[in-house]
C-alpha atoms as a PDB file:
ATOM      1  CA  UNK A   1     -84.098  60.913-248.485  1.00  0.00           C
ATOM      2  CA  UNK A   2     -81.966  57.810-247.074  1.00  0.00           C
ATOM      3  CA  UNK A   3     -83.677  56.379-243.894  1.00  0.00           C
ATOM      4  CA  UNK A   4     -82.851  53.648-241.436  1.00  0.00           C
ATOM      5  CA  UNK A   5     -84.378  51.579-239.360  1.00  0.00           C
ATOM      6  CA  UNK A   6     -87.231  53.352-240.021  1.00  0.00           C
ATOM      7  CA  UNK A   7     -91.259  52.143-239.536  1.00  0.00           C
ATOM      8  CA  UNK A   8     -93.355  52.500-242.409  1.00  0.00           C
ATOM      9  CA  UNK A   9     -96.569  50.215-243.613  1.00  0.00           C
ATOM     10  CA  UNK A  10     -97.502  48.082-246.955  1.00  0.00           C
ATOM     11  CA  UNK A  11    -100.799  47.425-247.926  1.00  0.00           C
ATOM     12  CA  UNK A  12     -99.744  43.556-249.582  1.00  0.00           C
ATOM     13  CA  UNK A  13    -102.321  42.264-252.553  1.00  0.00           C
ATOM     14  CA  UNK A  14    -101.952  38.949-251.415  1.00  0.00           C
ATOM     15  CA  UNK A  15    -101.461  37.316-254.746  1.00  0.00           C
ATOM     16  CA  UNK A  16     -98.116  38.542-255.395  1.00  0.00           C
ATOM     17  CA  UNK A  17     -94.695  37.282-253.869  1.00  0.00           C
ATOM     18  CA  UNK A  18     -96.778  35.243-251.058  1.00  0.00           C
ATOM     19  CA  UNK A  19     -92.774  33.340-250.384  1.00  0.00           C
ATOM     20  CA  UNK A  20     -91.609  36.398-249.465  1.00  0.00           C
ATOM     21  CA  UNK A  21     -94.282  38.573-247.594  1.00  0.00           C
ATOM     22  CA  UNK A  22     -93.580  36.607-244.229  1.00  0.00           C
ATOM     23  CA  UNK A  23     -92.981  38.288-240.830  1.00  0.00           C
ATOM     24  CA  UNK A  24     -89.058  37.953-239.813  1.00  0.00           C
ATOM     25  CA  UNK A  25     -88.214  37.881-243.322  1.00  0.00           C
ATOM     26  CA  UNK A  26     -85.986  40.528-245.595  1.00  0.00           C
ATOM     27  CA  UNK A  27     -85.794  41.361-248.810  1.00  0.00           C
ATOM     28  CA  UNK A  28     -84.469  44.095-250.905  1.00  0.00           C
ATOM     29  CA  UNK A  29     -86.822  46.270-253.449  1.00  0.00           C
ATOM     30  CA  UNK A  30     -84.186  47.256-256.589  1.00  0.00           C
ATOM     31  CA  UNK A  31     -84.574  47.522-260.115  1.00  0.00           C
ATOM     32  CA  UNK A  32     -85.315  44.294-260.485  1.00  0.00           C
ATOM     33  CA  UNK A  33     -88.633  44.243-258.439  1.00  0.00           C
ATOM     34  CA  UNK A  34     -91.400  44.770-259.856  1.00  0.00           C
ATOM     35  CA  UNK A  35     -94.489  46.824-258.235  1.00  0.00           C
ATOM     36  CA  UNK A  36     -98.150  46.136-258.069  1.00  0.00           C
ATOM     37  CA  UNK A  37     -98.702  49.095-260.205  1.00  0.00           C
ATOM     38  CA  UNK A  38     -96.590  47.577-262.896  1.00  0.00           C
ATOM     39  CA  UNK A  39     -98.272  44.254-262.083  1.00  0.00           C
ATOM     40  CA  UNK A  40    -102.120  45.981-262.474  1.00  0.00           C
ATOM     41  CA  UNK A  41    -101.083  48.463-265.968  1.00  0.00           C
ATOM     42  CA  UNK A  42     -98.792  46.695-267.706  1.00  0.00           C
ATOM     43  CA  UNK A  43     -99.637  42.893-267.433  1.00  0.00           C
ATOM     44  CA  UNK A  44    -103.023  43.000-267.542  1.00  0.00           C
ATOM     45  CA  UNK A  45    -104.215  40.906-270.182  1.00  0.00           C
ATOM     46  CA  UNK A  46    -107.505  42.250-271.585  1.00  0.00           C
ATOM     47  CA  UNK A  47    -109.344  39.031-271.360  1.00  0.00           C
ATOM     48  CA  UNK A  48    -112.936  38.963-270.125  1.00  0.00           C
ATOM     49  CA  UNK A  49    -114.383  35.621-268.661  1.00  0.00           C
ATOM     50  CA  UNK A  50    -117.756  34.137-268.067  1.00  0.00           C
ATOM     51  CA  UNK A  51    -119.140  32.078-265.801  1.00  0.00           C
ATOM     52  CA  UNK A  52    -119.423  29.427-267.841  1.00  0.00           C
ATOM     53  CA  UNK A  53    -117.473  30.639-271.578  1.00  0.00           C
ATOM     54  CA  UNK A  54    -114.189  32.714-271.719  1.00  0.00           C
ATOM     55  CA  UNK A  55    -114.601  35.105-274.338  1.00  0.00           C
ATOM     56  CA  UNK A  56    -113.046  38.345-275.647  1.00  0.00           C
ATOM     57  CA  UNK A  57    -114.901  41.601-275.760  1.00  0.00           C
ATOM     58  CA  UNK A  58    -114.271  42.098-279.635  1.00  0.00           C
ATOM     59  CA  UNK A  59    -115.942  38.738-279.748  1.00  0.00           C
ATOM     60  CA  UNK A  60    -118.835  39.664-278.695  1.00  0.00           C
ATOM     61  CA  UNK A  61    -119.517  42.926-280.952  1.00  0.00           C
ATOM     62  CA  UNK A  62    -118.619  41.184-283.637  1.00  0.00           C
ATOM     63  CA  UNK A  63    -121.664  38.725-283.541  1.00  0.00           C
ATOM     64  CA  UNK A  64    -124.106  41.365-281.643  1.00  0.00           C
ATOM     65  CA  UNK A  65    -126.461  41.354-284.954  1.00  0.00           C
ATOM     66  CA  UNK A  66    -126.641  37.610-284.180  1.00  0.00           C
ATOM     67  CA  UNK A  67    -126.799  37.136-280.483  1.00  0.00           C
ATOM     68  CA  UNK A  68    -129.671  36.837-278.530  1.00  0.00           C
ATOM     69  CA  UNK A  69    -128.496  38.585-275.302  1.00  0.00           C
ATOM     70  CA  UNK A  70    -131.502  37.313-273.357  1.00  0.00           C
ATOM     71  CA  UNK A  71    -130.260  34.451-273.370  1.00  0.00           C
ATOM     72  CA  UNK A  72    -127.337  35.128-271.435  1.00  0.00           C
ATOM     73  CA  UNK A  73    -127.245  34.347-267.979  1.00  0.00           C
ATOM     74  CA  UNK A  74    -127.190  37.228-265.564  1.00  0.00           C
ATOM     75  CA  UNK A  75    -124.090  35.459-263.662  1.00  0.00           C
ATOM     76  CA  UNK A  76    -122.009  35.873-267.223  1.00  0.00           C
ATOM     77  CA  UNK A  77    -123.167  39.487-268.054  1.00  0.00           C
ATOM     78  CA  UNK A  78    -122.601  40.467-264.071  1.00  0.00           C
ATOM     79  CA  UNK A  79    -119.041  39.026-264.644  1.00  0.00           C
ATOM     80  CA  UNK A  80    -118.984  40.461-267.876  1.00  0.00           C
ATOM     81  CA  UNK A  81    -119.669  44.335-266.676  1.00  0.00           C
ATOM     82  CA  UNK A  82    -116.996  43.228-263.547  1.00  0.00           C
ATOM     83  CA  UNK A  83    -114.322  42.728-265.974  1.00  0.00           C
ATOM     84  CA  UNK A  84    -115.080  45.522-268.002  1.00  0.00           C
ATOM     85  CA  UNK A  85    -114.622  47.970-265.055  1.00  0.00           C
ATOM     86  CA  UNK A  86    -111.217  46.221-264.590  1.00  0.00           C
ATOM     87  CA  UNK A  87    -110.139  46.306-268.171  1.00  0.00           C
ATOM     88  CA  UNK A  88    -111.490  50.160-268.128  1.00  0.00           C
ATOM     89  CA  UNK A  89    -109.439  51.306-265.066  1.00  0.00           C
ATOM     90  CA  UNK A  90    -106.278  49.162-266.093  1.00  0.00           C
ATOM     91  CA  UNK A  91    -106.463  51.103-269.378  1.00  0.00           C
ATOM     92  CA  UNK A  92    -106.309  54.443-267.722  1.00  0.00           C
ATOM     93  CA  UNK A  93    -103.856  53.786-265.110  1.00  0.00           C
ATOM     94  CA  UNK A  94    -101.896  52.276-267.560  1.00  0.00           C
ATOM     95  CA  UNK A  95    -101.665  55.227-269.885  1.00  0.00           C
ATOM     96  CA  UNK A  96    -101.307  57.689-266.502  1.00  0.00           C
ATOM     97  CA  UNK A  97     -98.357  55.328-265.178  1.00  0.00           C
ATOM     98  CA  UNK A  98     -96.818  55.216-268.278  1.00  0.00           C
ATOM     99  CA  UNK A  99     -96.775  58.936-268.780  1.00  0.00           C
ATOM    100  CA  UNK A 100     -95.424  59.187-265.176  1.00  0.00           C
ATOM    101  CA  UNK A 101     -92.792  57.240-265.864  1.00  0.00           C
ATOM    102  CA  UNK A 102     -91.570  58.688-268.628  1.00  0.00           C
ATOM    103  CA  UNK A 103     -91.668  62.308-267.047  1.00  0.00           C
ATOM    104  CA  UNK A 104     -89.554  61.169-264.321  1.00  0.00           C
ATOM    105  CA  UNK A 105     -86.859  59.322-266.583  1.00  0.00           C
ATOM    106  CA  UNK A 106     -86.699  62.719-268.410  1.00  0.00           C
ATOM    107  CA  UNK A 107     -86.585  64.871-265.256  1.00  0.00           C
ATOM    108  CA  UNK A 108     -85.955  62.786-262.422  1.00  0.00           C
ATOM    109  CA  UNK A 109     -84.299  60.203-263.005  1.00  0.00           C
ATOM    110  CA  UNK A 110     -83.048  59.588-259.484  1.00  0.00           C
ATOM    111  CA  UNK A 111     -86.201  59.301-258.193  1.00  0.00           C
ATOM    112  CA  UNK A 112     -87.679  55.865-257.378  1.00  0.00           C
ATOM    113  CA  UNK A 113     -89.785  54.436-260.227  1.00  0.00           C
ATOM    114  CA  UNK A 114     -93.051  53.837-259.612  1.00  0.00           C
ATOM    115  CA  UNK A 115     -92.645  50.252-261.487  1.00  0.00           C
ATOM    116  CA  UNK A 116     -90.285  48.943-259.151  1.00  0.00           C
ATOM    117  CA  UNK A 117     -90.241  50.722-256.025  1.00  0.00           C
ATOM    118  CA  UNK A 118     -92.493  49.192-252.952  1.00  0.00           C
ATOM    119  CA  UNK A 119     -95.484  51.640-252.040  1.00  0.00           C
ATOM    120  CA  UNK A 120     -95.634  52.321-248.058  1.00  0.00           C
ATOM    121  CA  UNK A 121     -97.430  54.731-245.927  1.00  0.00           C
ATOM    122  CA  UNK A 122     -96.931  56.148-242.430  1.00  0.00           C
ATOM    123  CA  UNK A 123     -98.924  55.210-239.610  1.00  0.00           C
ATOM    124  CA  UNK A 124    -101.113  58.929-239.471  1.00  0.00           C
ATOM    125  CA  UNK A 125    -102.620  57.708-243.212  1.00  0.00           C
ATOM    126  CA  UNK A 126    -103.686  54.042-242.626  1.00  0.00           C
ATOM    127  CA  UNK A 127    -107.181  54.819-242.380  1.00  0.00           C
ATOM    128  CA  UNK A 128    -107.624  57.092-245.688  1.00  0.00           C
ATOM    129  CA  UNK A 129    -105.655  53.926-247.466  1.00  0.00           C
ATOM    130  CA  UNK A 130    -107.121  51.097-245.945  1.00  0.00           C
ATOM    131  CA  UNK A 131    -110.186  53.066-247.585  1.00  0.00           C
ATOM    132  CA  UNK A 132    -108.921  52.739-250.762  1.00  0.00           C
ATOM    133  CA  UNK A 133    -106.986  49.342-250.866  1.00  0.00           C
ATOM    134  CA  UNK A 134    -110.342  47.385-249.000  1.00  0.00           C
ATOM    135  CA  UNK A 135    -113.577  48.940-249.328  1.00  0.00           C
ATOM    136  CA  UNK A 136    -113.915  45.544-251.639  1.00  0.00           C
ATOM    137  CA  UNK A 137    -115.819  42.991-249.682  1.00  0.00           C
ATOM    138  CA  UNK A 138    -114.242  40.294-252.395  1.00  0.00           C
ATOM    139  CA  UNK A 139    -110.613  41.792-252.743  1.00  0.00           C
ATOM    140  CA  UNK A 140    -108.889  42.728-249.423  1.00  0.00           C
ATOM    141  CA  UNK A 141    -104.499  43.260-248.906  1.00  0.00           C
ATOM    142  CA  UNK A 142    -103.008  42.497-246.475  1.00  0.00           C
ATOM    143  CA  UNK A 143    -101.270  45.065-244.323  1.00  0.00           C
ATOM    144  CA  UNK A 144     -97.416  44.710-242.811  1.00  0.00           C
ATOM    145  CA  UNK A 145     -95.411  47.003-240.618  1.00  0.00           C
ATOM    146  CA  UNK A 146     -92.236  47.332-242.210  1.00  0.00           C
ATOM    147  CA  UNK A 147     -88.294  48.569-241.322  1.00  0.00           C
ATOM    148  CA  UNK A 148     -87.075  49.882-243.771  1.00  0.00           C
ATOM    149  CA  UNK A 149     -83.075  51.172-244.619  1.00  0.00           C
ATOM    150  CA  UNK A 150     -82.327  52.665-247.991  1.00  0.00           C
ATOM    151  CA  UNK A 151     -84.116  55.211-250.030  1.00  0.00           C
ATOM    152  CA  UNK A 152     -87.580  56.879-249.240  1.00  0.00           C
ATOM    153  CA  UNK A 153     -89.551  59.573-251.406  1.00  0.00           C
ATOM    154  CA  UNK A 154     -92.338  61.149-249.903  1.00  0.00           C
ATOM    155  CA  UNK A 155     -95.369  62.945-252.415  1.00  0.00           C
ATOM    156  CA  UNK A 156     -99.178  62.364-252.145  1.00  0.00           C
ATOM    157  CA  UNK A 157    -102.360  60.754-253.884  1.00  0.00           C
ATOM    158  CA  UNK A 158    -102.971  64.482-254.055  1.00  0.00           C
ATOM    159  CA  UNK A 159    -100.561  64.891-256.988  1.00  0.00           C
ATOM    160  CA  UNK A 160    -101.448  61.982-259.176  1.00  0.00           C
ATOM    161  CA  UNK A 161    -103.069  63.198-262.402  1.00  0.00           C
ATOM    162  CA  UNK A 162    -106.775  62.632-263.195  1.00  0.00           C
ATOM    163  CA  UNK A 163    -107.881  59.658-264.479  1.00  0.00           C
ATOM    164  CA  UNK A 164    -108.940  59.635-268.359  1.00  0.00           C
ATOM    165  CA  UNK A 165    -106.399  62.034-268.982  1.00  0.00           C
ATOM    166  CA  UNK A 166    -104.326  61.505-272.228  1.00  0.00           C
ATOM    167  CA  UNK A 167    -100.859  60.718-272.325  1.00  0.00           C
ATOM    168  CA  UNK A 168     -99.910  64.108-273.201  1.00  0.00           C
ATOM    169  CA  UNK A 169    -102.223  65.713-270.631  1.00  0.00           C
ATOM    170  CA  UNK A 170    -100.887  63.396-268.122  1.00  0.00           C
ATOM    171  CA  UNK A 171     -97.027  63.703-268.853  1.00  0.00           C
ATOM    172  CA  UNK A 172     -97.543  67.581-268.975  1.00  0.00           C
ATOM    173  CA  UNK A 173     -99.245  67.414-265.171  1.00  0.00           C
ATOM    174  CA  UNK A 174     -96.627  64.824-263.761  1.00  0.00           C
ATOM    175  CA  UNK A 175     -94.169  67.703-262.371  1.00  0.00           C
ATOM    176  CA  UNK A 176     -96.401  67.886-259.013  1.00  0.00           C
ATOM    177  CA  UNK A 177     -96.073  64.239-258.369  1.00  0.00           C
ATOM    178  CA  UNK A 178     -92.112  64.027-258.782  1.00  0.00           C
ATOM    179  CA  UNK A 179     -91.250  67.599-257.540  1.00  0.00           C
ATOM    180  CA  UNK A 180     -94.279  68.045-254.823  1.00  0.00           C
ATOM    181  CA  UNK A 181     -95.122  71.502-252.909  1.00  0.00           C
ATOM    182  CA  UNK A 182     -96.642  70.441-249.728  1.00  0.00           C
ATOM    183  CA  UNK A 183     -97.096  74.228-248.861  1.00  0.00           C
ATOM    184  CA  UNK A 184     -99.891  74.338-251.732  1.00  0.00           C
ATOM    185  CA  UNK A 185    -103.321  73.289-249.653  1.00  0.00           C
ATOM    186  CA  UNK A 186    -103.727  69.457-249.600  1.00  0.00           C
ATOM    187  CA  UNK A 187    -104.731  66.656-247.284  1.00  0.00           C
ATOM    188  CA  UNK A 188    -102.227  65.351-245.288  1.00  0.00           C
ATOM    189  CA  UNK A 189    -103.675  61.968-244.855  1.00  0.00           C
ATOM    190  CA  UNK A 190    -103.377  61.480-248.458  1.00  0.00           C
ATOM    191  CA  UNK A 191     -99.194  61.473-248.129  1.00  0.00           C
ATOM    192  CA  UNK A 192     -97.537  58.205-249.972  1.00  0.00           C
ATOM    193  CA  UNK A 193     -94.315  57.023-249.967  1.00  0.00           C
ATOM    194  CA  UNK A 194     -91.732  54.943-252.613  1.00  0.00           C
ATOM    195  CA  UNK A 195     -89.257  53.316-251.339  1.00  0.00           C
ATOM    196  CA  UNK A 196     -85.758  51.167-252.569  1.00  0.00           C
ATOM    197  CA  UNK A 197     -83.821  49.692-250.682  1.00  0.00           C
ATOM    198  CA  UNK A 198     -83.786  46.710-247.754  1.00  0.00           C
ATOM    199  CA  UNK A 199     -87.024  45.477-246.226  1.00  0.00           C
ATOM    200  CA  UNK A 200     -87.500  43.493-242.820  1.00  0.00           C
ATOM    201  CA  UNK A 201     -90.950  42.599-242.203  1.00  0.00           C
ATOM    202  CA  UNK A 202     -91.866  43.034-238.791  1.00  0.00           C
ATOM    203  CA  UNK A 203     -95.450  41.614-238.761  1.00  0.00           C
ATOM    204  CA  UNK A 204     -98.797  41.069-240.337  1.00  0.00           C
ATOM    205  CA  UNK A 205    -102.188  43.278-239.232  1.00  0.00           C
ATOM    206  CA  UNK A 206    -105.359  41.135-239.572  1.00  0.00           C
ATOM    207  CA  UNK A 207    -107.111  44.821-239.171  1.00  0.00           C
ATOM    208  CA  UNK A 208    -106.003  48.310-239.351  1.00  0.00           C
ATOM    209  CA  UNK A 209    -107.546  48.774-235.608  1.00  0.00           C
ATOM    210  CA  UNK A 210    -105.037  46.125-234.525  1.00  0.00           C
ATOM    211  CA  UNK A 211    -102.575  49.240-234.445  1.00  0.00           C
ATOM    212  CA  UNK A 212    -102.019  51.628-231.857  1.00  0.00           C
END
């Protein structure tokens, strides 16, 4: 649906287009932008790192007859199993986002692409996605309140396929996400948004209870 001048919110990871994430500014999200879900699944790069070496995962089975793990420090192997998690969730939403993708090029291709569309919510589901976004102590975004004129599709979290699905499993469940039914039984808090079009930032939230 086309909106204007209409108030959404953007949980911001902070790493990403810091010159442009600045209250007063504008900006316009087309096909050239690309999303933090394109940012997270498709430019990951698979390395793992140490506290003290940098080392690839294939590295290390390849030597495990001749490595005495004990003598790895427990800051290295705590980073190691950190970046293993990532590498493990980049891998599936990579496969899921890529499968989504493609089922909305073949059926949907109007639709906002998940690559380069900017993510908002409405103000009822801040709390369920300030859940997910920061319940990292070490990782936090940053959260904006936004104006926003151009084009806005509305589905849900509800929708997404599993994770660990295969690509066929997950292209063959992706007609929920793109087409939604919001008369089937869901939570409501759970309701995201992809938008295209021009962006005004109107300000920056140091905390989610900073909004009334």
């Amino acid at each position: 649906m086309n909106v204007n001048d209409k108030h959404m919110y953007h949980f911001h990871d902070p790493a990403l287009y810091a010159e442009i994430w600045v209250p007063g500014n504008s900006f316009n999200i087309d096909e050239n932008f690309e999303s933090n879900i394109k940012n997270i699944t498709l430019n990951h790069d698979f390395l793992v790192q140490g506290n003290v070496s940098k080392f690839a995962v294939s590295k290390i089975l390849k030597h495990e007859s001749k490595t005495n793990f004990e003598d790895i420090p427990i800051s290295d192997i705590k980073h190691l199993l950190h970046d293993l998690k990532k590498i493990i969730v980049a891998g599936e939403m990579g496969i899921r986002e890529l499968a989504l993708e493609e089922y909305r090029k073949d059926h949907y291709p109007h639709l906002p692409s998940r690559f380069s569309s900017l993510w908002v919510s409405n103000k009822k589901c801040l709390k369920y996605w300030n859940g997910i976004f920061n319940s990292e102590k070490d990782y936090r975004r940053d959260l904006y309140e936004l104006l926003l004129n151009g084009t806005l599709f509305k589905t849900s979290d509800e929708f997404l396929p599993d994770d660990g699905l295969s690509y066929k499993d997950v292209y063959n469940s992706a007609e929920k996400y793109w087409n939604p039914n919001f008369k089937e039984i869901h939570d409501p808090y759970k309701i995201e948004y992809l938008f295209k079009g021009n962006v005004r930032i109107l300000k920056k939230y140091n905390d989610i209870k900073e909004i009334k």
